[in-house]
Protein backbone atom coordinates (compact mmCIF):
# COMPACT_ATOMS: atom_id res chain seq x y z
CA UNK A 1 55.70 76.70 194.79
CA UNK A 2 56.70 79.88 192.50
CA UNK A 3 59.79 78.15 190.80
CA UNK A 4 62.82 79.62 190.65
CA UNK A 5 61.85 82.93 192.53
CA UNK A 6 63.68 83.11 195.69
CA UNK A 7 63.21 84.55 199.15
CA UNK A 8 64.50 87.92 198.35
CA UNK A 9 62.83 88.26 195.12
CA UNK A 10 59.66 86.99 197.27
CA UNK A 11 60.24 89.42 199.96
CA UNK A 12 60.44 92.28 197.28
CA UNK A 13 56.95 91.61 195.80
CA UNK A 14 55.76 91.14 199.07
CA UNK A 15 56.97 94.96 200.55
CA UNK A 16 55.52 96.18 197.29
CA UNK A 17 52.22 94.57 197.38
CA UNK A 18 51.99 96.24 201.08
CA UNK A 19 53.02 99.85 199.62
CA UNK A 20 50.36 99.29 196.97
CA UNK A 21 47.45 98.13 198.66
CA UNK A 22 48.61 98.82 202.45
CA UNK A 23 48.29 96.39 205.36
CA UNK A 24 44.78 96.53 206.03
CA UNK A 25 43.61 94.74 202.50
CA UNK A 26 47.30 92.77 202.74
CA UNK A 27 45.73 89.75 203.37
CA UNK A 28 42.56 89.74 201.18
CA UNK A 29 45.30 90.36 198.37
CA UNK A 30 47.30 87.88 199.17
CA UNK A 31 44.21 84.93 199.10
CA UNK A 32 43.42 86.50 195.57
CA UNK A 33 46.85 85.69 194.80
CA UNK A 34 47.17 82.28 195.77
CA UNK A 35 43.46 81.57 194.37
CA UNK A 36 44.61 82.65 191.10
CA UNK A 37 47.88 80.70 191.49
CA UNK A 38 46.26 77.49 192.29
CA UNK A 39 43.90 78.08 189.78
CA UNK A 40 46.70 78.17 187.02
CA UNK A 41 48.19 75.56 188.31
CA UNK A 42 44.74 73.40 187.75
CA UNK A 43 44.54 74.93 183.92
CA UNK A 44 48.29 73.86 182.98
CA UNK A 45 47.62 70.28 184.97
CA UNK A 46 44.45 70.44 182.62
CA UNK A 47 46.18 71.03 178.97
CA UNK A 48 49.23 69.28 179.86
CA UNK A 49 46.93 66.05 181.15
CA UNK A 50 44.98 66.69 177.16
CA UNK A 51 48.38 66.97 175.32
CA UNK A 52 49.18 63.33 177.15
CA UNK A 53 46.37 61.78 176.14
CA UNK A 54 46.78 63.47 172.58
CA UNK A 55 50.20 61.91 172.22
CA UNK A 56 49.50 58.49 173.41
CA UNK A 57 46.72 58.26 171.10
CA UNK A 58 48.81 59.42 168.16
CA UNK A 59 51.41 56.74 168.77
CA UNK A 60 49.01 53.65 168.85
């Protein structure tokens, strides 16, 4: 899911996510996260998907 970040490098961003923000907005922080992951995700899918179709019509 976050390529070739591992679990201590995870565990790191976690414990200073929670010393920023604290425990209590923890969660809602880490939802706003993931949104924002998934939603880059759906963008790159998107312009790699046009690039695709951009090359296949360029070699026919």
């Amino acid at each position: 899911m976050f390529g070739s970040i591992g679990t201590a490098e995870l565990l790191i961003i976690v414990l200073v996510i929670l010393l920023v923000f604290g425990k209590d907005q923890l969660p809602q922080v880490v939802r706003s996260i993931l949104r924002t992951w998934k939603d880059l995700q759906k963008q790159t899918e998107s312009v790699r998907d046009e690039i695709n179709d951009i090359l296949k019509d360029d070699s026919n």
